[in-house]
Protein backbone atom coordinates (compact mmCIF):
# COMPACT_ATOMS: atom_id res chain seq x y z
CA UNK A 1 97.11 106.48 167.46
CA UNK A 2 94.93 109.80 168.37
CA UNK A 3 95.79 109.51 171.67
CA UNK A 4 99.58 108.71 170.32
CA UNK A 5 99.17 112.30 168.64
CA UNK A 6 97.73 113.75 171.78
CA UNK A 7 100.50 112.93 174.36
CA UNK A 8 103.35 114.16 171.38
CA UNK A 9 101.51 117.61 170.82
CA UNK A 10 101.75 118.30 174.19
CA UNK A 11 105.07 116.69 175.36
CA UNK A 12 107.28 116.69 171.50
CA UNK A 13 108.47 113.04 172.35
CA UNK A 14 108.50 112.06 169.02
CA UNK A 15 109.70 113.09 165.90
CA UNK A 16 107.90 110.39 163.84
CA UNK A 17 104.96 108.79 164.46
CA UNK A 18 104.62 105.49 162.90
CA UNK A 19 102.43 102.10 163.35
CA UNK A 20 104.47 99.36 162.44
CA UNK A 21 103.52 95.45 163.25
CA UNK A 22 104.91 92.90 160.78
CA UNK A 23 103.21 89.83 162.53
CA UNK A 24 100.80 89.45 164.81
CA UNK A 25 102.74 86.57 166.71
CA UNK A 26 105.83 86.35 168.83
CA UNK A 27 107.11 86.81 171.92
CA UNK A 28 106.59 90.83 172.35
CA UNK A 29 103.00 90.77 170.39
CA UNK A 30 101.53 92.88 172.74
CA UNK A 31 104.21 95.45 173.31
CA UNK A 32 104.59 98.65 171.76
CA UNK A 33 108.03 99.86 171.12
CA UNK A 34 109.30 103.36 170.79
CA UNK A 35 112.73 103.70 169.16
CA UNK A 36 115.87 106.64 169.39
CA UNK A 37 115.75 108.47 165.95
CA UNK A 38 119.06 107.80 165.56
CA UNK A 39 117.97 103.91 164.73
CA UNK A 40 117.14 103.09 161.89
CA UNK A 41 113.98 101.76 160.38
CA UNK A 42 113.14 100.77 157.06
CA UNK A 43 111.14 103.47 155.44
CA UNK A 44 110.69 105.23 158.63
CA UNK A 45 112.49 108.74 158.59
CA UNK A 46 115.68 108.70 160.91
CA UNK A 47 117.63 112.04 161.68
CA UNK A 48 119.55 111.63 164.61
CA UNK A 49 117.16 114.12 165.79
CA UNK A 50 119.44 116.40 162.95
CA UNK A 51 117.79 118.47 159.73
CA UNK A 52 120.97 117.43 157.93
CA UNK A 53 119.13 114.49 157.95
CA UNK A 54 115.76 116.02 156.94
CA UNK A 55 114.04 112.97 154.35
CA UNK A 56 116.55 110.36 154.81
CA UNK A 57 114.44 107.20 154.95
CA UNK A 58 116.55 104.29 155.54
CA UNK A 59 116.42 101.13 152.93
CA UNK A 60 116.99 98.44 155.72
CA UNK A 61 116.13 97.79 159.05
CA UNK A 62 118.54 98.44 162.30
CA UNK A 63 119.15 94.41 163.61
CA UNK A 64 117.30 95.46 167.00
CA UNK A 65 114.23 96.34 164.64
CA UNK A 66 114.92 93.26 162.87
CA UNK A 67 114.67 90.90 165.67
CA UNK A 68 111.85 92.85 167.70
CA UNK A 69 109.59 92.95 164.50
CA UNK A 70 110.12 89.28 163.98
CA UNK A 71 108.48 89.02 167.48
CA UNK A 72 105.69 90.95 166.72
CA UNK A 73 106.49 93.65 168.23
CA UNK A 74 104.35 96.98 167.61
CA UNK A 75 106.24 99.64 166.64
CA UNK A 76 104.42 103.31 167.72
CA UNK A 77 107.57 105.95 166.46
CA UNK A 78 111.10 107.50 166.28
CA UNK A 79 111.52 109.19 169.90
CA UNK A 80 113.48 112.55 170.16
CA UNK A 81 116.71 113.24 170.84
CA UNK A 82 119.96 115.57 170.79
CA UNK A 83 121.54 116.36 167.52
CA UNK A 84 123.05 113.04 167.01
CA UNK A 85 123.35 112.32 170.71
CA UNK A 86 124.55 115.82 171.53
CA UNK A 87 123.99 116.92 175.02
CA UNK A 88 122.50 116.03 178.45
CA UNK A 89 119.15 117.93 178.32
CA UNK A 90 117.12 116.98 174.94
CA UNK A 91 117.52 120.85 173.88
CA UNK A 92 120.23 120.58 170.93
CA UNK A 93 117.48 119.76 168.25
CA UNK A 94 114.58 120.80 166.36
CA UNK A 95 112.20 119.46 168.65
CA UNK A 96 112.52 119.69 172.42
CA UNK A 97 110.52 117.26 174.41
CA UNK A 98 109.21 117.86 177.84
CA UNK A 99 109.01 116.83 181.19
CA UNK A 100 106.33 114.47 182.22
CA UNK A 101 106.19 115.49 185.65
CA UNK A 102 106.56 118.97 184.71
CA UNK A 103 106.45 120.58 181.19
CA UNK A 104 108.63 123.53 182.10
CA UNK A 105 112.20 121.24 182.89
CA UNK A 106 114.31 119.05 180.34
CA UNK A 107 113.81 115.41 180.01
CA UNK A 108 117.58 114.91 180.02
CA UNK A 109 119.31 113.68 177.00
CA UNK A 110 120.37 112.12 174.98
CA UNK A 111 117.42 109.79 174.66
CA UNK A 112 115.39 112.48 176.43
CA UNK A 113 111.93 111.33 173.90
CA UNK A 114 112.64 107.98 174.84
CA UNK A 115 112.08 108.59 178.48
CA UNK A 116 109.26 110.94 178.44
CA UNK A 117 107.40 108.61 176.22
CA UNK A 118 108.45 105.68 178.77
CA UNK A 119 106.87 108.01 181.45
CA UNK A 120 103.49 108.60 179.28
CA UNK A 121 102.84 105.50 177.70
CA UNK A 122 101.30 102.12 178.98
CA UNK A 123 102.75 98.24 177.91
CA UNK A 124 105.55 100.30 176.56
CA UNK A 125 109.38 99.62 176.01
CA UNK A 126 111.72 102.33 174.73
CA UNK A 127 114.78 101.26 172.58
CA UNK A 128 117.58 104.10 172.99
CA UNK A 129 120.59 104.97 172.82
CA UNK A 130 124.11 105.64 175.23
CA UNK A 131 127.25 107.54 174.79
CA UNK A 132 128.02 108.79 178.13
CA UNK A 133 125.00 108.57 180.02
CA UNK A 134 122.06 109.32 177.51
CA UNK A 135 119.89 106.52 179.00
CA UNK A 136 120.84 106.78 182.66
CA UNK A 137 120.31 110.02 182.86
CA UNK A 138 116.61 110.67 180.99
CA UNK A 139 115.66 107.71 183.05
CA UNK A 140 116.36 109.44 186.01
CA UNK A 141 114.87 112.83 185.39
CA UNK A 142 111.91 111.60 184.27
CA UNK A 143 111.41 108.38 186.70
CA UNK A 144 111.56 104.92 184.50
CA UNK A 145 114.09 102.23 184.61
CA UNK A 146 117.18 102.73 181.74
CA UNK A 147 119.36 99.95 181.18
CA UNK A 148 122.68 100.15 179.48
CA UNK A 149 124.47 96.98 178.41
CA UNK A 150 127.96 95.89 178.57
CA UNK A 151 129.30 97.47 175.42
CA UNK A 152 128.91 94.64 172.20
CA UNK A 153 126.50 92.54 174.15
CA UNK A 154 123.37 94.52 171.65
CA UNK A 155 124.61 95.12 168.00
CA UNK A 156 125.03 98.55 166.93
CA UNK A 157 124.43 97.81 163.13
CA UNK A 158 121.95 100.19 161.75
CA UNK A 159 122.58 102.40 164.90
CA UNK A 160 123.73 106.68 163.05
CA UNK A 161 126.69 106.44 165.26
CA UNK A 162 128.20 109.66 167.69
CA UNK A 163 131.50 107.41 169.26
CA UNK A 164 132.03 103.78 168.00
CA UNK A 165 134.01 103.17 170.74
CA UNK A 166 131.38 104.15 173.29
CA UNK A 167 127.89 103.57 171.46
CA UNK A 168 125.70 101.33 173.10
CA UNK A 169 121.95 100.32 172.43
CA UNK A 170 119.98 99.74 175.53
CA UNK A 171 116.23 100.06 176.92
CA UNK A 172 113.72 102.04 179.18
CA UNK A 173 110.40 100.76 180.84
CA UNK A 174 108.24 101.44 183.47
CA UNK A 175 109.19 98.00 184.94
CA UNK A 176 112.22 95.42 184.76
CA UNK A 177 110.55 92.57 183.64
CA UNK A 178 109.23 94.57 179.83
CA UNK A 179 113.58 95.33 180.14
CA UNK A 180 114.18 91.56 180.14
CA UNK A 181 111.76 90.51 177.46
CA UNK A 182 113.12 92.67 175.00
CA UNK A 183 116.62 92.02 175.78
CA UNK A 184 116.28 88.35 175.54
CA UNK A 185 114.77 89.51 172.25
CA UNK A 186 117.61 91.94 170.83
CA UNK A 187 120.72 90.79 172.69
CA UNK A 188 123.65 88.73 171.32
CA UNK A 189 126.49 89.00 168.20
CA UNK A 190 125.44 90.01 164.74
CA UNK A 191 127.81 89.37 161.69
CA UNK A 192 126.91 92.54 160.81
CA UNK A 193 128.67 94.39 163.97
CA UNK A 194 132.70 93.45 164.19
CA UNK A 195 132.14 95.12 167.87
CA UNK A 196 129.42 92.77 168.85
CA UNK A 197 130.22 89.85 170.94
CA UNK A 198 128.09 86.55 171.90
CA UNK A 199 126.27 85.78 174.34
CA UNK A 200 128.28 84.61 177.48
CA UNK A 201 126.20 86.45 180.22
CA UNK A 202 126.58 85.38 183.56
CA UNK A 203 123.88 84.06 184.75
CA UNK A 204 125.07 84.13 188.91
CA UNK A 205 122.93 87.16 189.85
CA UNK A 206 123.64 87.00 193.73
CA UNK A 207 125.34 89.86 195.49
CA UNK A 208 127.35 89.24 198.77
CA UNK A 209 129.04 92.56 198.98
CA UNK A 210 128.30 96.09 197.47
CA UNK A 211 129.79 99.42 197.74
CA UNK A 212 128.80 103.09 197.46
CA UNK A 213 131.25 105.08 195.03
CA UNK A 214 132.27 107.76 197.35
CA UNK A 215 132.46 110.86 194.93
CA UNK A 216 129.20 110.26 193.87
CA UNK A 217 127.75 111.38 196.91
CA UNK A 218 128.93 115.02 196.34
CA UNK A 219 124.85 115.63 195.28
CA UNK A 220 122.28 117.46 196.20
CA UNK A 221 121.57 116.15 199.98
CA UNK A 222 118.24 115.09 199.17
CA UNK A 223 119.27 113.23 196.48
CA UNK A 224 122.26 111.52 198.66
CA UNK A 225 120.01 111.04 201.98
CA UNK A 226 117.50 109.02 199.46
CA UNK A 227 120.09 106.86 197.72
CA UNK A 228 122.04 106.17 200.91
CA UNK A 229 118.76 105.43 202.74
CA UNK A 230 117.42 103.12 199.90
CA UNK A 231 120.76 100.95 199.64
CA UNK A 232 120.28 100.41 203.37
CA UNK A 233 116.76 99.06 203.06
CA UNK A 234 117.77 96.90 200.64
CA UNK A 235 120.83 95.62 200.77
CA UNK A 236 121.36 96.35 204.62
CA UNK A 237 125.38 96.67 205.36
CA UNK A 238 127.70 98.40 202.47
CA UNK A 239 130.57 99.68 202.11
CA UNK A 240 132.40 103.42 200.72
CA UNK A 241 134.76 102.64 197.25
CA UNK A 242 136.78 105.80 196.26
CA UNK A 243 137.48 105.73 192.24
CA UNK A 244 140.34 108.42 192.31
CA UNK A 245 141.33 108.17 188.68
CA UNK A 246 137.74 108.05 187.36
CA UNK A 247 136.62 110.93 189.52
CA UNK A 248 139.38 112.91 188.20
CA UNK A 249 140.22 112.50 184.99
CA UNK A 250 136.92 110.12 183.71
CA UNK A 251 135.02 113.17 182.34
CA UNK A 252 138.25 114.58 180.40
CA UNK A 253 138.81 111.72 179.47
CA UNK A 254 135.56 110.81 177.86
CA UNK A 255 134.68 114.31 175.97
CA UNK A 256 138.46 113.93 174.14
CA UNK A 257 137.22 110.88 173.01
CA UNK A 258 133.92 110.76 172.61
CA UNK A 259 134.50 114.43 170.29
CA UNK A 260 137.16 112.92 168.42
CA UNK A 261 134.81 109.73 167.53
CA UNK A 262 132.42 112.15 166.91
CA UNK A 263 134.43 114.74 164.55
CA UNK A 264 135.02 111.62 162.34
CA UNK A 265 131.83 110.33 162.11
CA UNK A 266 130.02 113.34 161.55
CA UNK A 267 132.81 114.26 158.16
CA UNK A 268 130.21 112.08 156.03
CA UNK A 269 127.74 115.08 155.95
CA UNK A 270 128.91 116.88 153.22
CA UNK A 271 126.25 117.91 151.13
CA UNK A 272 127.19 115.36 148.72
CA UNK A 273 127.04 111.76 149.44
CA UNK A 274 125.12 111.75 152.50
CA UNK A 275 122.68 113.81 153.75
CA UNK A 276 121.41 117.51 153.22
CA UNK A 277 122.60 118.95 149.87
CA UNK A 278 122.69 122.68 148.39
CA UNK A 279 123.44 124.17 145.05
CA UNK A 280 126.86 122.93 143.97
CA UNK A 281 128.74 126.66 144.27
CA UNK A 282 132.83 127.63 145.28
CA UNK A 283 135.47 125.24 145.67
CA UNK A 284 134.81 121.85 147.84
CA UNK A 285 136.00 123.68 151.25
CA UNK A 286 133.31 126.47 150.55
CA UNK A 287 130.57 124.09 149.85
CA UNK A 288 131.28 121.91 152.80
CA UNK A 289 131.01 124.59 155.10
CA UNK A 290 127.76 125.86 153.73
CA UNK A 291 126.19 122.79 154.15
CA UNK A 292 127.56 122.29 157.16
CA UNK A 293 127.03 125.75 158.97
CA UNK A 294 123.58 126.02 157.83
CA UNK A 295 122.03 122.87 159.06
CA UNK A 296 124.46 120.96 162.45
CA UNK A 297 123.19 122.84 165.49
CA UNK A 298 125.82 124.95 167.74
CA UNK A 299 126.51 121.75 169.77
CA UNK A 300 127.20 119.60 166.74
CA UNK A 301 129.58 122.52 164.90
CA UNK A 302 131.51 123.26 168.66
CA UNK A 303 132.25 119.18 169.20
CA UNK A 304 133.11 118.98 165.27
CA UNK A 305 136.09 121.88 165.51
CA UNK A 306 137.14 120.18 169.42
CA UNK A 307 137.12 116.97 168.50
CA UNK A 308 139.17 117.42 164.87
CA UNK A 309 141.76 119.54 167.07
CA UNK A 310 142.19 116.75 169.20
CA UNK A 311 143.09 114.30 166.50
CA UNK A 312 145.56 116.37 164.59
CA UNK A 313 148.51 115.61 163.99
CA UNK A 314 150.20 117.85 165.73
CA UNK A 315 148.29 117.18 168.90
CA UNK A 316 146.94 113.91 168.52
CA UNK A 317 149.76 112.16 171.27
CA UNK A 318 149.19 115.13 173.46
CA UNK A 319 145.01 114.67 173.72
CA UNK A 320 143.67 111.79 171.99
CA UNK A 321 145.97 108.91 172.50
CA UNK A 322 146.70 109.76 175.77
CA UNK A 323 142.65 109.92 176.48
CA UNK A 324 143.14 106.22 175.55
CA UNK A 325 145.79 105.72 178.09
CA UNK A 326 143.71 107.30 180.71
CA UNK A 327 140.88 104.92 179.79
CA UNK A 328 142.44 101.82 180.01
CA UNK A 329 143.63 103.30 183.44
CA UNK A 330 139.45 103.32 184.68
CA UNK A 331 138.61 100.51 183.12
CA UNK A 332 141.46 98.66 185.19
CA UNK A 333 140.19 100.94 188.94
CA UNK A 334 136.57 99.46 187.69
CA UNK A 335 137.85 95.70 187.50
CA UNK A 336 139.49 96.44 190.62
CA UNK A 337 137.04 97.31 192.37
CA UNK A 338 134.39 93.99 191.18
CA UNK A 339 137.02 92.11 192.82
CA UNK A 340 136.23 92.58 196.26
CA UNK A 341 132.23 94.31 195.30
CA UNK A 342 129.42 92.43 193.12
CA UNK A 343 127.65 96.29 192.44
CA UNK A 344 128.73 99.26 192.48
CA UNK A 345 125.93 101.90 193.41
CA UNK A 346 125.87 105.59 192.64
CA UNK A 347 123.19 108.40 192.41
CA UNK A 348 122.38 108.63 188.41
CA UNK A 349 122.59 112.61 188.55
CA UNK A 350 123.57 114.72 190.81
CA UNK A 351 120.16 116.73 190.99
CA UNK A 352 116.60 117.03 189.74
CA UNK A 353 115.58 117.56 185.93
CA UNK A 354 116.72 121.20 185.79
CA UNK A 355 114.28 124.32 184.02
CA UNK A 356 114.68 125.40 180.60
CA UNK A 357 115.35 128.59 182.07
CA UNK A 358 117.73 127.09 184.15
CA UNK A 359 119.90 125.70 181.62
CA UNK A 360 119.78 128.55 179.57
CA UNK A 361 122.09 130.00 181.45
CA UNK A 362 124.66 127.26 181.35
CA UNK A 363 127.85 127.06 179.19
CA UNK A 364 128.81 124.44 177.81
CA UNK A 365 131.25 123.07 180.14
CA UNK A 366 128.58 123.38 182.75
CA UNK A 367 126.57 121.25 181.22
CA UNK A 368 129.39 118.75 180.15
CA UNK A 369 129.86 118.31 184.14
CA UNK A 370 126.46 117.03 184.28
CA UNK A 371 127.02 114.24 182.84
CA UNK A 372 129.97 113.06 185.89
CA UNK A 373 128.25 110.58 187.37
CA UNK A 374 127.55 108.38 184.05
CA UNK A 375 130.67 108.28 182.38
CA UNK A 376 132.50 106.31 183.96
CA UNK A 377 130.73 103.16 183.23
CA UNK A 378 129.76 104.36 179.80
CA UNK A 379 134.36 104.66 179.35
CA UNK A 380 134.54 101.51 180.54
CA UNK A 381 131.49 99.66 178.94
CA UNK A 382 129.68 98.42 182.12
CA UNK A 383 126.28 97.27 182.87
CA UNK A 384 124.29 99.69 184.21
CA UNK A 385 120.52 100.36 184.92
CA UNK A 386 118.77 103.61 186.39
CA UNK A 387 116.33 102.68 189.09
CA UNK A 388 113.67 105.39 190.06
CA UNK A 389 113.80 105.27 193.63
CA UNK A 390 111.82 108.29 194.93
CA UNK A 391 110.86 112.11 194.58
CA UNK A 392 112.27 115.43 195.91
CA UNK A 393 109.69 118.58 194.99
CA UNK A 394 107.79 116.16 192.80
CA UNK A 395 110.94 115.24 190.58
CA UNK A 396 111.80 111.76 190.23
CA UNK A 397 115.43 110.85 191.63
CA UNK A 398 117.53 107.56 189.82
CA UNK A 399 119.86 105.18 191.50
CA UNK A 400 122.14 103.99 189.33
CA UNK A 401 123.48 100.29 189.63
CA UNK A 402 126.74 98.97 187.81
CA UNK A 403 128.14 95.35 187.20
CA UNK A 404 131.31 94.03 185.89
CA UNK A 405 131.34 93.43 182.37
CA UNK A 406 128.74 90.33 181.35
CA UNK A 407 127.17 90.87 184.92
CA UNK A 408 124.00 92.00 183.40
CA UNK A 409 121.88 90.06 184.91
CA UNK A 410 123.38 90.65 188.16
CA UNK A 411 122.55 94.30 187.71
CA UNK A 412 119.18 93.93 186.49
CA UNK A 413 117.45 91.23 188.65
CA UNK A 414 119.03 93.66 191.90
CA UNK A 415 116.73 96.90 190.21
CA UNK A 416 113.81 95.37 191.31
């Protein structure tokens, strides 16, 4: 634990340090596992990396910290993370982790703890968290493997959610095989989740025929040369897929909804039945805003007033429902394309973990285009795992693999 204590002083990859083993037998007995904050754990504080969440210790246990504890699993901490998944750099929150390959750039985000802790720690699986591309990309940045699931295939019960519709729990490791242990462990449907589904994974994990997504390669050069030079190795001949509709409209299409989830969700932190409270003053309008304005961070209060607008009545057709449309519309190019292609292969960002200083001087739509690559599976609720592949200046670089729905295996036997 001292050396636990050491790594987070200097790094801020967790917000809660914990030692948690219920049994000392079962399958994952001698793995430590670091989870999202946003998960909950019984008696373990869990903010959503939020102080509107300051104290809340949850009476129950998440079902993935049900099922890994009942396999012995050792539990080591909460991991840090956006404002309730808010953002693609780990820098919306109260504590900002860093870098392992170099303490002055961003981790990514959300799950940004998750991955530097992946990065730092030995016999180690990370359980985190994906909206849009909040494992992918901290995987990449900071060089592990991040798997994301086909959406339903891990429960989300006792997950703080940011988008129901786009919420999925999924892992990081240093290596594939810790990824498969623990999703053998955590994987399948839970009463408890109407969203989770059962187990019907395909278990066919050959690939005749893969493509390249063709707008993905609009990177850094580097980054391109690298991923175009790795598929070759590996998989020898490929072919170019162009996703029009996703490439146009996916990340539009994604912030309407993902906001408007989020503006929903988020309307339960009033000061009065959940979370952070102040002295009962004003009408209920005033109140709520106090609360409200004096603990969500700027990221949280901008995607509460964009999403809301977007649901309104008055402009709900015009934004919101036709965001649906438009997703239906990529999820039908995506099954399109698995037709003819087993993978799909992408870079999993378009450059190297940027500098705080860097991304200071971003605005906010800047930063929401970082974030193109990743959610276009995340819309559709693909498989998809981050592969470290290499290094430009030191930085780790991610390839990012995606199957057709169930094809999980598929895409995480070809990772390794």
């Amino acid at each position: 634990m001292k050396d636990l204590q050491k790594i987070n002083k200097e790094y801020n990859c967790f917000n809660t340090i914990c030692n948690i083993q219920e049994k000392k037998t079962g399958k994952l007995k001698d793995l430590k596992i670091s989870v999202k904050d946003c998960i909950c754990i019984k008696d373990i504080e869990s903010r959503a990396g939020s102080k509107i969440l300051e104290g809340y210790k949850p009476v129950f246990d998440a079902t993935v910290i049900e099922k890994v504890k009942k396999e012995g699993a050792i539990i080591i901490g909460k991991t840090s993370q956006d404002e309730f998944g808010f953002g693609s750099f780990s820098t919306n929150t109260y504590n900002i982790p860093k870098n392992p390959y170099d303490k002055t750039r961003v981790c990514g985000g959300s799950s940004g703890g998750a991955a530097s802790a992946t990065a730092l720690l030995d016999n180690h699986v990370a359980i985190a968290e994906s909206t849009g591309g909040s494992i992918a990309c901290p995987a990449a940045f900071c060089g592990v493997y991040g798997y994301t699931p086909t959406y339903g295939l891990i429960s989300r019960y006792g997950l703080i959610d940011y988008g129901n519709s786009l919420d999925k729990i999924g892992l990081m490791a240093k290596n594939i095989k810790d990824i498969k242990r623990v999703l053998e462990t955590i994987k399948g449907y839970d009463e408890k989740d109407s969203t989770s589904i059962k187990d019907n994974l395909k278990k066919d994990t050959k690939v005749k025929k893969i493509a390249v997504i063709k707008e993905s390669l609009n990177v850094n050069p580097e980054i391109r040369d690298i991923v175009l030079k790795y598929v070759k190795e590996k998989y020898g001949e490929y072919d170019e897929i162009s996703l029009p509709i996703t490439n146009k409209y996916g990340l539009a299409c994604y912030y309407i909804i993902a906001m408007a989830e989020s503006s929903t969700n988020l309307a339960k932190f009033c000061g009065m039945r959940y979370g952070a409270s102040l002295e009962l003053k004003g009408n209920f309008d005033e109140y709520f805003s106090k609360v409200r304005t004096k603990y969500f961070e700027k990221e949280s209060k901008r995607r509460i007033m964009l999403g809301t607008f977007a649901r309104m009545a008055g402009y709900r057709d015009a934004y919101y429902l036709k965001a649906a449309k438009v997703r239906t519309l990529i999820i039908n190019e995506y099954k399109k394309a698995f037709k003819k292609y087993d993978l799909l292969i992408s870079p999993s960002m378009p450059v190297i973990a940027p500098k705080f200083s860097e991304i200071d001087k971003l605005n906010p739509l800047d930063v929401y285009m970082f974030d193109n690559l990743t959610i276009g599976p995340n819309l559709a609720g693909l498989p998809h795992l981050s592969v470290p592949i290499g290094k430009i200046k030191n930085m780790p670089i991610g390839l990012m693999i995606i199957g057709d729905h169930l094809n999980d295996y598929k895409v995480i036997e070809n990772g390794m």
